[in-house]
N, C-alpha and C. Protein backbone atom coordinates (compact mmCIF):
# COMPACT_ATOMS: atom_id res chain seq x y z
N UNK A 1 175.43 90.81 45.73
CA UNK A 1 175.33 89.37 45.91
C UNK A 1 176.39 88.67 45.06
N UNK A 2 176.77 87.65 45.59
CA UNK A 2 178.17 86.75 44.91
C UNK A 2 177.49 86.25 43.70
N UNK A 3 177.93 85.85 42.63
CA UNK A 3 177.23 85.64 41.47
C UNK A 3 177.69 84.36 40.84
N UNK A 4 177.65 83.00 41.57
CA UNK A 4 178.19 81.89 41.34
C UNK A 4 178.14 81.62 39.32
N UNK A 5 177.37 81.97 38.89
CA UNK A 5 177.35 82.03 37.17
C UNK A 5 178.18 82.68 36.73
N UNK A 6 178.91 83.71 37.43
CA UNK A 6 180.04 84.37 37.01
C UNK A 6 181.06 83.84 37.33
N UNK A 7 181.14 83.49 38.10
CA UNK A 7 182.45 82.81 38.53
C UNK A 7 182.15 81.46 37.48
N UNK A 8 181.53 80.69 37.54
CA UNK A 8 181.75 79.73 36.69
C UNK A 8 181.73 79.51 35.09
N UNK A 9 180.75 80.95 34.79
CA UNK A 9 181.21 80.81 33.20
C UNK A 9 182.42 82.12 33.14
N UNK A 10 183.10 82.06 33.91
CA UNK A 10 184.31 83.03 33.98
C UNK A 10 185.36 82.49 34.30
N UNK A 11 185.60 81.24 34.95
CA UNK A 11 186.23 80.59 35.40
C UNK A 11 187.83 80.47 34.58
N UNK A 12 187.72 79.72 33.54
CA UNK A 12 189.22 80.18 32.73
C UNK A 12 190.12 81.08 32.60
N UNK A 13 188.91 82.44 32.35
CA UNK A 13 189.25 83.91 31.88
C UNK A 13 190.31 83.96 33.69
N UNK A 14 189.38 83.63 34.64
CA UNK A 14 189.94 84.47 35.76
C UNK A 14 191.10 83.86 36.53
N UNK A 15 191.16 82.35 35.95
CA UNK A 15 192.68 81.33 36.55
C UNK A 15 193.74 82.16 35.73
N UNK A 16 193.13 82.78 34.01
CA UNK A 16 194.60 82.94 33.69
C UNK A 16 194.66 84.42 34.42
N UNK A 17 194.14 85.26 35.16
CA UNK A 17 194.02 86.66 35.38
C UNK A 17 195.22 86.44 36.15
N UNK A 18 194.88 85.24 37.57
CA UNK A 18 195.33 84.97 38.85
C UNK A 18 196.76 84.96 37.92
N UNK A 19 197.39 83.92 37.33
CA UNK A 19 198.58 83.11 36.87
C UNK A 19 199.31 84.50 36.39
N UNK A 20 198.76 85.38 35.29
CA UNK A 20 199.76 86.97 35.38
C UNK A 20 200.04 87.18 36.16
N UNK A 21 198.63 87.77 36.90
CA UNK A 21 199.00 88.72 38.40
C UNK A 21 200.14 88.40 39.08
N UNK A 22 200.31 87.18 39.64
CA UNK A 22 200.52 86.23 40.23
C UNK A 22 202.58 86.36 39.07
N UNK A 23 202.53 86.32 38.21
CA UNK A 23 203.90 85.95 37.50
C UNK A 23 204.40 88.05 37.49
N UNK A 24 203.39 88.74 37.44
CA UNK A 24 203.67 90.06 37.57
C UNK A 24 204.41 90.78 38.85
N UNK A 25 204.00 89.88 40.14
CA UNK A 25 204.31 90.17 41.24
C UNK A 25 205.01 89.46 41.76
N UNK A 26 206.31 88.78 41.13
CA UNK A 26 207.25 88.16 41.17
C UNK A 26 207.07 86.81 41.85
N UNK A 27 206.03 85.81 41.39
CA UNK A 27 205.30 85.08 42.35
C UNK A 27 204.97 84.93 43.44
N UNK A 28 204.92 86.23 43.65
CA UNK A 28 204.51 86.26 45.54
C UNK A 28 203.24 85.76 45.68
N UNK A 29 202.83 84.69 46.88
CA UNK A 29 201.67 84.64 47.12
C UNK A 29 200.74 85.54 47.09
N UNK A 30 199.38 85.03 46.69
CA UNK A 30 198.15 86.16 46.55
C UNK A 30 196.88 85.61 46.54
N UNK A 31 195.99 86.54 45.85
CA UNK A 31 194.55 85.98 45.52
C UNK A 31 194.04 86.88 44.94
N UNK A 32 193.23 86.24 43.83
CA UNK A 32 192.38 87.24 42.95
C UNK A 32 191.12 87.82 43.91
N UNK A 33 191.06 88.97 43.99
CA UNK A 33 189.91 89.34 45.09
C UNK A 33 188.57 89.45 43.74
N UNK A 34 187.27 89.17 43.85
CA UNK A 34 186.21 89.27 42.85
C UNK A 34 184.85 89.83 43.83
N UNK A 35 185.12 91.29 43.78
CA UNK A 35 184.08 92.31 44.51
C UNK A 35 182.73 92.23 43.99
N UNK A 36 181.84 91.70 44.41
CA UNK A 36 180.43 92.28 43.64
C UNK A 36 179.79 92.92 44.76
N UNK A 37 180.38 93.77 45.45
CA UNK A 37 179.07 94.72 46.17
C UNK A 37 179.18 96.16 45.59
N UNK A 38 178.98 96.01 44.24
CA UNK A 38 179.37 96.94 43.48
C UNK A 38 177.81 97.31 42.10
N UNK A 39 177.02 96.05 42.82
CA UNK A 39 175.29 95.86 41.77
C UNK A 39 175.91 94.42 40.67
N UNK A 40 175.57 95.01 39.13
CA UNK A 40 175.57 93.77 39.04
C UNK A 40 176.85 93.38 38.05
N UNK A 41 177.88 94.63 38.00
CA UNK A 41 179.50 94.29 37.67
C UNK A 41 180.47 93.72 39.02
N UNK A 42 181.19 92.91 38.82
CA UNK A 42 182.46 92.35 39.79
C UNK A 42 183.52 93.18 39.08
N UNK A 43 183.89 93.55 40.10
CA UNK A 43 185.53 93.98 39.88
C UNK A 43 186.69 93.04 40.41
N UNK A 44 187.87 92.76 39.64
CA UNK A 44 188.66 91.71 40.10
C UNK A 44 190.28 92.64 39.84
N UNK A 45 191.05 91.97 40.91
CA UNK A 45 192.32 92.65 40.84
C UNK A 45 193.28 91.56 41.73
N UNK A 46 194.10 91.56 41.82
CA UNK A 46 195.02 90.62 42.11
C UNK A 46 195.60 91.47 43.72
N UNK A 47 195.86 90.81 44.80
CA UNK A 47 196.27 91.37 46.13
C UNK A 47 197.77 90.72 46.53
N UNK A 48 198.92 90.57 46.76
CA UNK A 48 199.69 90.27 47.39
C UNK A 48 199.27 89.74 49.03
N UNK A 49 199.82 88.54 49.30
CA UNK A 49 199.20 88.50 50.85
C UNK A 49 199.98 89.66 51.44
N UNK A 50 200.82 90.41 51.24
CA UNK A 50 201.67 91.10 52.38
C UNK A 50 200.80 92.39 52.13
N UNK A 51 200.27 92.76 51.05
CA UNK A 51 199.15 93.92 50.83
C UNK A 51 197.73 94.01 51.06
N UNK A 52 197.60 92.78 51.37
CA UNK A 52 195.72 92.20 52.40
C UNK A 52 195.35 93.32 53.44
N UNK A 53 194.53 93.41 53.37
CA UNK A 53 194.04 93.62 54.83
C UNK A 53 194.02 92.62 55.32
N UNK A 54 194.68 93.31 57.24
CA UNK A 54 195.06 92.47 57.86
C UNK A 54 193.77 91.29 58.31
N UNK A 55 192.41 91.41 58.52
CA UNK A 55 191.69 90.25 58.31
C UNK A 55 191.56 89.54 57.90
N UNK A 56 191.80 89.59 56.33
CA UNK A 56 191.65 88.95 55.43
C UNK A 56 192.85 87.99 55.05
N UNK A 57 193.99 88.86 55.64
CA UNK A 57 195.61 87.96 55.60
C UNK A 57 195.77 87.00 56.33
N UNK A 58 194.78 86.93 57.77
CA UNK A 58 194.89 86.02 58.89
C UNK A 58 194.27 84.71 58.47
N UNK A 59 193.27 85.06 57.59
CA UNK A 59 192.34 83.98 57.02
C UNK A 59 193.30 82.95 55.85
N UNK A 60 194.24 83.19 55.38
CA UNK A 60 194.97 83.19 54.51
C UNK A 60 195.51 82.46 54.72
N UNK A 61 196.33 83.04 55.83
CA UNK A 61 197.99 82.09 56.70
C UNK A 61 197.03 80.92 57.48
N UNK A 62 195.86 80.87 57.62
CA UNK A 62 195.54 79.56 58.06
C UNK A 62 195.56 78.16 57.19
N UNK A 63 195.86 78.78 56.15
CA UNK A 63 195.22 77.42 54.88
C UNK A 63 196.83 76.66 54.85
N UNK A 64 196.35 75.65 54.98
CA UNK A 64 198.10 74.72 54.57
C UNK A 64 198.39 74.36 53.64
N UNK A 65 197.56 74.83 51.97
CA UNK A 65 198.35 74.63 51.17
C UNK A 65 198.54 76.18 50.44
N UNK A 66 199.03 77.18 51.03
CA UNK A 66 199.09 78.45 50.52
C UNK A 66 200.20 78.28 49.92
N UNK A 67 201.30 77.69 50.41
CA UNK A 67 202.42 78.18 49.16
C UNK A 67 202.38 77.14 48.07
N UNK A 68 201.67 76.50 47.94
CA UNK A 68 201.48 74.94 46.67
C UNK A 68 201.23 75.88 45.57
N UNK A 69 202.64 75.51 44.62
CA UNK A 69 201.99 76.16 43.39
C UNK A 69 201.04 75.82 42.51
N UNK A 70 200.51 75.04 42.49
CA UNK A 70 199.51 74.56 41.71
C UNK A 70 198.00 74.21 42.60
N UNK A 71 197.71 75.64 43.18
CA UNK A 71 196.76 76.18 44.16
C UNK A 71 196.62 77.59 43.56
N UNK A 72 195.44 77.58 43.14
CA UNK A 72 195.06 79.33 42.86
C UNK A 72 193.94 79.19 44.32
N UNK A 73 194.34 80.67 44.44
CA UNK A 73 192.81 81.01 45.50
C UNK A 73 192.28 82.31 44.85
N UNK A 74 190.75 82.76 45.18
CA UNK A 74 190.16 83.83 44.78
C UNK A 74 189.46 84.16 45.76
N UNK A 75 189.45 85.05 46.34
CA UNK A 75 188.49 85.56 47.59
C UNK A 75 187.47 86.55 46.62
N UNK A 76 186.19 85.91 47.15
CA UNK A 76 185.49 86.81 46.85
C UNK A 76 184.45 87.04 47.74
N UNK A 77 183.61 88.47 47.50
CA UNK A 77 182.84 89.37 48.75
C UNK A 77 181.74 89.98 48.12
N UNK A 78 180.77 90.33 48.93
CA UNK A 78 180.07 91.30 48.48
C UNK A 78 179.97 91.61 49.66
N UNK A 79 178.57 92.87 49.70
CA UNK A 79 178.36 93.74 51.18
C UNK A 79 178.45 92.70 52.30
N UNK A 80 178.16 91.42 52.54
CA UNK A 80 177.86 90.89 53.40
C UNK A 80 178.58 89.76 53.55
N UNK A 81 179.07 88.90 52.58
CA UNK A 81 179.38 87.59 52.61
C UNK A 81 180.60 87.67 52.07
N UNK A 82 181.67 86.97 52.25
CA UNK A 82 182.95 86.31 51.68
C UNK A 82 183.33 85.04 51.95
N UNK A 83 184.07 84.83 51.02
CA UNK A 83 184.62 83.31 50.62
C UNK A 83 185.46 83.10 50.03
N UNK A 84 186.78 82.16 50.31
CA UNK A 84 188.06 82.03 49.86
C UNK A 84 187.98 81.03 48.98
N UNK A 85 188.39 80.68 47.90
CA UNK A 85 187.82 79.48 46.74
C UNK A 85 189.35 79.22 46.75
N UNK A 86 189.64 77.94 47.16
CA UNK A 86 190.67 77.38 46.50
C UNK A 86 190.56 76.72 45.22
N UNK A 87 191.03 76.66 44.07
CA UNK A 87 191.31 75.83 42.89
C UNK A 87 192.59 74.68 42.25
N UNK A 88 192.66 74.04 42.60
CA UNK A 88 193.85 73.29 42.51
C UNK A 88 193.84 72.52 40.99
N UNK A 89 195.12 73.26 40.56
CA UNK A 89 195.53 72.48 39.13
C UNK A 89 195.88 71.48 39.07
């Protein structure tokens, strides 16, 4: 299950995760992916859109402010549910 308390008392920790990842991968567009169908740890890792699965990339290229730099997104999932969180600085 998605764990909205995590995400929000995590929230800082995981904008600056995105902003490395994100400066590591030569600013290529991305998104922090935040897995919890995993019980009751999330795992988080940074995706390149060109390294998505292709479902998840389609969902992506729909948003019109994907290349705005001052737009983080975080997709997150569990067994059943996902959701793309935009955050705008």
């Amino acid at each position: 299950m998605i764990d909205p308390n995590f995400l929000q008392n995590n929230k800082q920790q995981l904008i600056q995760i995105y902003i490395k990842e994100r400066m590591m991968n030569h600013n290529q567009v991305g998104a922090l992916f935040i897995d919890f169908s995993k019980g009751d740890n999330a795992d988080v890792y940074f995706l390149t859109l060109q390294n998505m699965p292709e479902e998840i990339q389609k969902r992506f290229l729909e948003k019109e402010n994907l290349n705005q730099k001052n737009t983080i997104f975080f997709y997150t999932f569990d067994k059943t549910n996902s959701n793309i969180i935009e955050i705008v600085l």
